[in-house]
N, C-alpha and C. Protein backbone atom coordinates (compact mmCIF):
# COMPACT_ATOMS: atom_id res chain seq x y z
N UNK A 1 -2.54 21.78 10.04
CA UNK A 1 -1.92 22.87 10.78
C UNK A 1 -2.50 24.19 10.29
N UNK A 2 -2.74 25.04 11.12
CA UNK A 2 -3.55 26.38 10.93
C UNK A 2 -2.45 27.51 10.21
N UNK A 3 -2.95 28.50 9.97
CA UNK A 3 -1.88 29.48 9.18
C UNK A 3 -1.10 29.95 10.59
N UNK A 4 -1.32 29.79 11.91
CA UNK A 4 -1.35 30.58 12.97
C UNK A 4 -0.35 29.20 13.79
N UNK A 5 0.20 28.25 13.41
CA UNK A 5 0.20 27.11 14.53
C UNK A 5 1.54 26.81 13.67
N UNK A 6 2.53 26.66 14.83
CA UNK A 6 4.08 27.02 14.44
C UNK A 6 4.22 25.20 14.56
N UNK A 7 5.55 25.53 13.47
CA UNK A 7 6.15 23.52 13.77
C UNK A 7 6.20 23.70 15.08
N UNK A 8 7.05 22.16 15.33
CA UNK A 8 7.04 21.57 16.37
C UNK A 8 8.62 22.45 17.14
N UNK A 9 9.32 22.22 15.83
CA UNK A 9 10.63 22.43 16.26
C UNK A 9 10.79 24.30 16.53
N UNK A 10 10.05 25.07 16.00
CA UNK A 10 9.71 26.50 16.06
C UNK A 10 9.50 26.46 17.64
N UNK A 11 8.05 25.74 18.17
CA UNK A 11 7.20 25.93 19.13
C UNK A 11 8.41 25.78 20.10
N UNK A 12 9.23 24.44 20.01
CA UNK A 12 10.28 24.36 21.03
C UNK A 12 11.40 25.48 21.29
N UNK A 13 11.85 25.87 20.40
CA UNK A 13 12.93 26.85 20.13
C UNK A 13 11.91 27.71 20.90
N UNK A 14 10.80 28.66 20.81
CA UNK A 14 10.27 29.56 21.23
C UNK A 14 10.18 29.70 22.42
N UNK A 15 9.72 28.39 23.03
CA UNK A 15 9.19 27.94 24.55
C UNK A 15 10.98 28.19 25.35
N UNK A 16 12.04 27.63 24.36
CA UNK A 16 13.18 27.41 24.83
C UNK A 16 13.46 28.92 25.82
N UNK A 17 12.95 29.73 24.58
CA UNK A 17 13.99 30.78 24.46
C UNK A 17 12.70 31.77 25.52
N UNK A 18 12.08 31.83 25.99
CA UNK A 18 10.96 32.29 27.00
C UNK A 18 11.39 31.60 28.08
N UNK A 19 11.57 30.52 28.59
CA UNK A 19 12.11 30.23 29.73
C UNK A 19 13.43 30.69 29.97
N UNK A 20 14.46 30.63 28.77
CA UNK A 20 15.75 31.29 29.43
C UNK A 20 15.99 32.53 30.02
N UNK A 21 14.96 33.30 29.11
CA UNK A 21 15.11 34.91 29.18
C UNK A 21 13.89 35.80 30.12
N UNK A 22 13.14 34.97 30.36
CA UNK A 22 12.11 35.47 30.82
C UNK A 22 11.50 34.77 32.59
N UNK A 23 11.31 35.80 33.82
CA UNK A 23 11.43 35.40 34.80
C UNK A 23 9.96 36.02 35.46
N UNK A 24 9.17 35.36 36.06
CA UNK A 24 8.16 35.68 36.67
C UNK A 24 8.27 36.46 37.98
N UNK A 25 7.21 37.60 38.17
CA UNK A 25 7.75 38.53 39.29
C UNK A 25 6.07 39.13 39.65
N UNK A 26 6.25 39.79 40.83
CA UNK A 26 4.45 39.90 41.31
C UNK A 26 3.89 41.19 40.56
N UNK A 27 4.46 41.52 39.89
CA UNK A 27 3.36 43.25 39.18
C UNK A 27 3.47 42.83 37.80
N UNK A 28 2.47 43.24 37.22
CA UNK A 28 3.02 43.24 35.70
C UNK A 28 3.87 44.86 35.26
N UNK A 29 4.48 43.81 33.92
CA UNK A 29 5.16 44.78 33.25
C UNK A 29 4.76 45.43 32.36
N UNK A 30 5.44 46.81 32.70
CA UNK A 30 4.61 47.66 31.35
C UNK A 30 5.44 47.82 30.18
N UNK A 31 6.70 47.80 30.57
CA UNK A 31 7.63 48.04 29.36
C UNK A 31 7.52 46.82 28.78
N UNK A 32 7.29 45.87 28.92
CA UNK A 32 7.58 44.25 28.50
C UNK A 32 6.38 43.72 27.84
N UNK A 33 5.11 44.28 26.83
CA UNK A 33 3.85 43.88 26.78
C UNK A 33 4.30 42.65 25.92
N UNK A 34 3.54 42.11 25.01
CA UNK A 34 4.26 40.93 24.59
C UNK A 34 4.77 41.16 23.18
N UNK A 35 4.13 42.06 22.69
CA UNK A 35 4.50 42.68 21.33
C UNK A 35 5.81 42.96 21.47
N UNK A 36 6.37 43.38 22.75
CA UNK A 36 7.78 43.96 22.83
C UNK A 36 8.84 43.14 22.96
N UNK A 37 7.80 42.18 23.86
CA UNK A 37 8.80 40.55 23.84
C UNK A 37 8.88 39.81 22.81
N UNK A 38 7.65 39.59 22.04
CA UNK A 38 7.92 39.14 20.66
C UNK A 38 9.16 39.19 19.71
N UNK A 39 9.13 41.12 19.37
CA UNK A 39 10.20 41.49 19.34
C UNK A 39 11.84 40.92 19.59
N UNK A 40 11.84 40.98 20.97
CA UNK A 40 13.09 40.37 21.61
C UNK A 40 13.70 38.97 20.94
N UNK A 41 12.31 38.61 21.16
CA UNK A 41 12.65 36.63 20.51
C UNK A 41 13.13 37.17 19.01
N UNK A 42 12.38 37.51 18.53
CA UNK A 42 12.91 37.59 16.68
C UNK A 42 14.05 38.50 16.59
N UNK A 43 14.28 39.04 17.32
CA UNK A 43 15.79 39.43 17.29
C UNK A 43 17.10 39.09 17.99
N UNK A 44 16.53 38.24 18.47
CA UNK A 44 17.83 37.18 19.10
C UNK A 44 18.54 36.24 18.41
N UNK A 45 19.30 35.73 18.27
CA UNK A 45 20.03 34.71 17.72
C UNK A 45 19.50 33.71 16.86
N UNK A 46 18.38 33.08 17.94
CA UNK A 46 17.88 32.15 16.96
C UNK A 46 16.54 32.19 17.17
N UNK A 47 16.16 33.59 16.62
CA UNK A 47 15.42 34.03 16.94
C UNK A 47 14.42 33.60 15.28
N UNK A 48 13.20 33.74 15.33
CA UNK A 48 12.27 33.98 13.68
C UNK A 48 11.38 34.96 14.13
N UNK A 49 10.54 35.33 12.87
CA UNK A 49 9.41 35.60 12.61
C UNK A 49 8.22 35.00 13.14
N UNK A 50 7.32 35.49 14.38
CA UNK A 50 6.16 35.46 14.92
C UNK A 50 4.85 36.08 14.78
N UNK A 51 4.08 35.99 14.93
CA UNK A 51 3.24 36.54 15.38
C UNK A 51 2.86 36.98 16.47
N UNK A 52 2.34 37.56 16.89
CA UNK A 52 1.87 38.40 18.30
C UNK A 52 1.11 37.84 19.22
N UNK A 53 -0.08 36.83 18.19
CA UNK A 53 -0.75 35.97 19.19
C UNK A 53 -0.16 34.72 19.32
N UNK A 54 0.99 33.82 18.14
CA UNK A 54 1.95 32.74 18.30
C UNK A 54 2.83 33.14 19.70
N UNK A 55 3.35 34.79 19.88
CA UNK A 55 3.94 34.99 21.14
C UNK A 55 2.89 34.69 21.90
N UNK A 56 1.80 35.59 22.33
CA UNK A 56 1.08 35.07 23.41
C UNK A 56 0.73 33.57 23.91
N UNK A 57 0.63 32.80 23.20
CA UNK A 57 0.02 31.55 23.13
C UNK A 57 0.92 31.15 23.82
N UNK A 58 2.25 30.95 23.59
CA UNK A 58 3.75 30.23 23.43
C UNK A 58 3.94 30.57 25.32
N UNK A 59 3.96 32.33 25.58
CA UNK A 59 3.83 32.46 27.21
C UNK A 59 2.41 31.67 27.82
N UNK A 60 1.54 31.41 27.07
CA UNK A 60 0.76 30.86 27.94
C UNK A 60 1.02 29.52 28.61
N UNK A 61 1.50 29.19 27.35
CA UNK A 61 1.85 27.41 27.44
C UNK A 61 3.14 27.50 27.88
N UNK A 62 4.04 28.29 28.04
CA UNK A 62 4.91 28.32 29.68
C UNK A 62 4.49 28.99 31.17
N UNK A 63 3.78 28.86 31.21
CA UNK A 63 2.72 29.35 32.34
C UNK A 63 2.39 30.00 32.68
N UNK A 64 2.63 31.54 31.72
CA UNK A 64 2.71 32.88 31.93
C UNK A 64 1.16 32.92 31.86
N UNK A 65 1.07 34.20 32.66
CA UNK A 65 -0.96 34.61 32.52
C UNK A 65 -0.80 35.59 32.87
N UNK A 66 -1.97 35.97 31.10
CA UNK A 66 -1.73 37.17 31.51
C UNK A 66 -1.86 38.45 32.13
N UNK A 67 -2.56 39.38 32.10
CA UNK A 67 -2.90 40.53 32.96
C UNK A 67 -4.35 40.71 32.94
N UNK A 68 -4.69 40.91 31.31
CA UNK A 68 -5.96 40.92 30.89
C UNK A 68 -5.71 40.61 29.36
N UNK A 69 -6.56 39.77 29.19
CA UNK A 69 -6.87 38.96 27.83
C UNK A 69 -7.49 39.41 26.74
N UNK A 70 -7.89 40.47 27.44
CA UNK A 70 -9.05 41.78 26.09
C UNK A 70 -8.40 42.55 25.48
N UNK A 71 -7.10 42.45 25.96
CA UNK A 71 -6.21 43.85 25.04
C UNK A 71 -5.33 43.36 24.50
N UNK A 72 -5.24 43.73 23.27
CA UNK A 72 -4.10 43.59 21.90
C UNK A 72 -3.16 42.77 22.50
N UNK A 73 -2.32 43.96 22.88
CA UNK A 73 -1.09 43.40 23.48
C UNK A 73 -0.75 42.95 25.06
N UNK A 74 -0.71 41.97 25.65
CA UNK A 74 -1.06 41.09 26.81
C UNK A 74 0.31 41.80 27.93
N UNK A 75 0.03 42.50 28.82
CA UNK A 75 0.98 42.30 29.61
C UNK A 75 0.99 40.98 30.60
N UNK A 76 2.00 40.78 31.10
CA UNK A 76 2.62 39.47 31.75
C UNK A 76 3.22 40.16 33.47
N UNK A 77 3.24 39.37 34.29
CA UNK A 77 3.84 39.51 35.59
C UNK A 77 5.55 38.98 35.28
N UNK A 78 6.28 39.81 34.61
CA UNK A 78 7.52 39.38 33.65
C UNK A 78 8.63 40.52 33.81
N UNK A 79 9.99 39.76 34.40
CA UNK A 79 10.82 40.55 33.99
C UNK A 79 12.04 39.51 33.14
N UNK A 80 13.07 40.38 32.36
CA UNK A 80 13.84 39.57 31.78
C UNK A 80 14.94 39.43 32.41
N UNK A 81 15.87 38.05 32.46
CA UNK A 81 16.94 37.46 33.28
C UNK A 81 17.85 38.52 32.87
N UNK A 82 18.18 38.87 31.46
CA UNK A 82 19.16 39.76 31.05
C UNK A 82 18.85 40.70 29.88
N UNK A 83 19.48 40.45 28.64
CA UNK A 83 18.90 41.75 27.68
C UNK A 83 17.90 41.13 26.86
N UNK A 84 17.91 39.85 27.32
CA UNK A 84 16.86 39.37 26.10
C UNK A 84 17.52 38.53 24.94
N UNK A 85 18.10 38.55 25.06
CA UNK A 85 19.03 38.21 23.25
C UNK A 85 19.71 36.50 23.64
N UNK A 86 19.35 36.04 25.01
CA UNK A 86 19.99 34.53 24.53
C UNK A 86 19.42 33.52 23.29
């Protein structure tokens, strides 16, 4: 396992918690880059400590894509179901 490559049970919780809170929509978001969503997850409930590209990865592999792939922080075609915090 890489320094960068989350357990199994992390990856699930993560993926969990991106599908509950997070809803696909046709523009991307600017307030929402993923650094900000990252954020959200680690401060939610059952929420941890990520990384920025463990977030990106995690929306990819729920089917999110993203805006453009060259910049730091990835915006997404993303809005959230509610405040974020399930």
């Amino acid at each position: 396992m890489s320094e960068y490559e989350l357990p199994d049970s992390q990856k699930k919780a993560l993926d969990n918690w991106i599908m509950q809170n997070i809803l696909p929509q046709k523009t991307p978001s600017k307030t929402h880059p993923s650094y900000a969503l990252k954020l959200l997850f680690e401060q939610s409930p059952d929420g941890f400590f990520i990384t920025n590209k463990q977030f990106k990865e995690a929306m990819v592999r729920c089917e999110f894509v993203p805006v453009n792939k060259n910049k730091l922080n990835w915006d997404f075609r993303v809005t959230l179901k509610s405040s974020g915090s399930k």
